[in-house]
Protein backbone atom coordinates (compact mmCIF):
# COMPACT_ATOMS: atom_id res chain seq x y z
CA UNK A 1 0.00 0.00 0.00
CA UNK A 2 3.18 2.47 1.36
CA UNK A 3 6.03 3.03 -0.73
CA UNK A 4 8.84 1.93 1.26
CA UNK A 5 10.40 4.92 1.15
CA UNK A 6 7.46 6.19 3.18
CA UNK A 7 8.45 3.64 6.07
CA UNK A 8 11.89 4.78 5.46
CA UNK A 9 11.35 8.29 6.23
CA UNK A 10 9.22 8.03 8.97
CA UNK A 11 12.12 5.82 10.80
CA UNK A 12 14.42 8.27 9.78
CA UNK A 13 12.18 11.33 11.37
CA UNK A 14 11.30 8.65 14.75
CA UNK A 15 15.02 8.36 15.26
CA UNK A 16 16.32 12.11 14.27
CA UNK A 17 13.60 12.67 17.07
CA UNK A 18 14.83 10.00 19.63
CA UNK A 19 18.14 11.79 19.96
CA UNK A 20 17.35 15.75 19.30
CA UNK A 21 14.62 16.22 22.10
CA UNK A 22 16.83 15.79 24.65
CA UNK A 23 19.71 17.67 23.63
CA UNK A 24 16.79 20.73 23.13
CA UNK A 25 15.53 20.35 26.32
CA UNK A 26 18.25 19.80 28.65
CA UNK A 27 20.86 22.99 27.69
CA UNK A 28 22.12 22.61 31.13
CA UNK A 29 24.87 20.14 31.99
CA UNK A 30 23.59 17.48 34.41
CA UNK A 31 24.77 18.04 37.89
CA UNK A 32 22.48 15.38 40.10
CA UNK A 33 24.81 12.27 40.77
CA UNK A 34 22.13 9.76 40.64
CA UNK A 35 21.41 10.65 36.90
CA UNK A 36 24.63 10.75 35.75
CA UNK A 37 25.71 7.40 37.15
CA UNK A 38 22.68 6.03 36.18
CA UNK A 39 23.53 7.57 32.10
CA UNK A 40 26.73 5.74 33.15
CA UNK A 41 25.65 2.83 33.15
CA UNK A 42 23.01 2.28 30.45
CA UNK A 43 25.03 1.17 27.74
CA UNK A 44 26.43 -1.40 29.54
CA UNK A 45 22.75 -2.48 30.55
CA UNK A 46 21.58 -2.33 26.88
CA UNK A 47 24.28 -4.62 25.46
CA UNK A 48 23.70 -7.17 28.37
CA UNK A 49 19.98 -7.59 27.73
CA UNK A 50 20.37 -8.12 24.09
CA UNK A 51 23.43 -10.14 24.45
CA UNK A 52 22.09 -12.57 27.33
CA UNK A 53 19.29 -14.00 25.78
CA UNK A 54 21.37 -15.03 22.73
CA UNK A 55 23.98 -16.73 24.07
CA UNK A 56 21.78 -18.94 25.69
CA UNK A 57 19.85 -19.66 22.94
CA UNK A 58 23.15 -19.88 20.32
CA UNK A 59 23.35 -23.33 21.02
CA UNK A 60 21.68 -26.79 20.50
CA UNK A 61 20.79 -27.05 24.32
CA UNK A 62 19.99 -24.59 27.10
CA UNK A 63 22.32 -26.11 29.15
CA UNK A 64 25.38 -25.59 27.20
CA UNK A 65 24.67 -22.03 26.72
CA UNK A 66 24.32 -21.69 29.89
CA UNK A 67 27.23 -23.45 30.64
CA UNK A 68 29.37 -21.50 28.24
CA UNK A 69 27.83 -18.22 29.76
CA UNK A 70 29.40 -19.16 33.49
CA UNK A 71 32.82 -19.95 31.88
CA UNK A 72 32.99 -17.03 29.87
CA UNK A 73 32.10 -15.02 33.10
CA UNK A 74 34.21 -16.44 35.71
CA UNK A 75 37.30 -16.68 33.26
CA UNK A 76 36.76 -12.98 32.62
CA UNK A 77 36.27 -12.17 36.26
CA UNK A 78 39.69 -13.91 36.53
CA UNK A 79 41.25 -11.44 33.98
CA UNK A 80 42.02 -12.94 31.13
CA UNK A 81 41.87 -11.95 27.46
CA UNK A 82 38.55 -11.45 24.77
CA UNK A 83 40.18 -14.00 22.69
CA UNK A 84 41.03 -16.65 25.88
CA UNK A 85 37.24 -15.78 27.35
CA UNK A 86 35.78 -16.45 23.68
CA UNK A 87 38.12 -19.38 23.16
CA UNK A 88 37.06 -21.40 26.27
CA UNK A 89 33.73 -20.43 25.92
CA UNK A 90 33.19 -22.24 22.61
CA UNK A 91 35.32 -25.17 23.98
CA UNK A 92 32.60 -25.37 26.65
CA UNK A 93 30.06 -25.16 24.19
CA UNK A 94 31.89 -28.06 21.94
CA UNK A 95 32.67 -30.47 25.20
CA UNK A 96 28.99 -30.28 26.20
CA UNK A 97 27.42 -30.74 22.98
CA UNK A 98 29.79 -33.52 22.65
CA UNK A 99 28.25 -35.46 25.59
CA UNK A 100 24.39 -34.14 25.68
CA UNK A 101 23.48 -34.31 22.11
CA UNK A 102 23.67 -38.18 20.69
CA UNK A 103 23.20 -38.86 16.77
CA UNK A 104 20.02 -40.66 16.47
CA UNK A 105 21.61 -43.40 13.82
């Protein structure tokens, strides 16, 4: 019925309005604490909920994404690198699909 270049533009004005009403209405810089740690830490919040929910569903079982999730987490608590947490990880994720999931021949 739309063009899409109807659907187009109204994303394009929803979004271009998303981020310019606030930078209009707040001129002054923030100076309560609560706010600004609370700014602080939404990115961090953002990426976690959409991150979460696919890792544990990446995978053949619920278990091994789970499983791969507290790996990743404690190995990364511990310190180590992107590449070591990703690494063992998938190794979880390979050991426990192994063992859980049997070919049905």
């Amino acid at each position: 019925m739309y063009s899409v270049y109807v659907y187009i533009l109204v994303m394009a004005v929803v979004t271009y309005l998303i981020r310019m009403i606030p930078l209009a209405l707040l001129k002054k810089e923030i100076t309560n604490t609560w706010v600004k740690s609370f700014l602080y830490y939404v990115p961090y919040v953002t990426l976690a909920v959409m991150t979460f929910p696919a890792i544990l569903e990446a995978t053949g079982s619920l278990i091994s994404g789970a499983a791969a999730f507290a790996v990743a987490v404690f190995m990364a608590y511990r310190g180590q690198s992107l590449i070591k947490v990703a690494a063992a990880a998938c190794a979880a994720v390979f050991v426990l699909e192994l063992f859980l999931v049997r070919p049905a021949f």
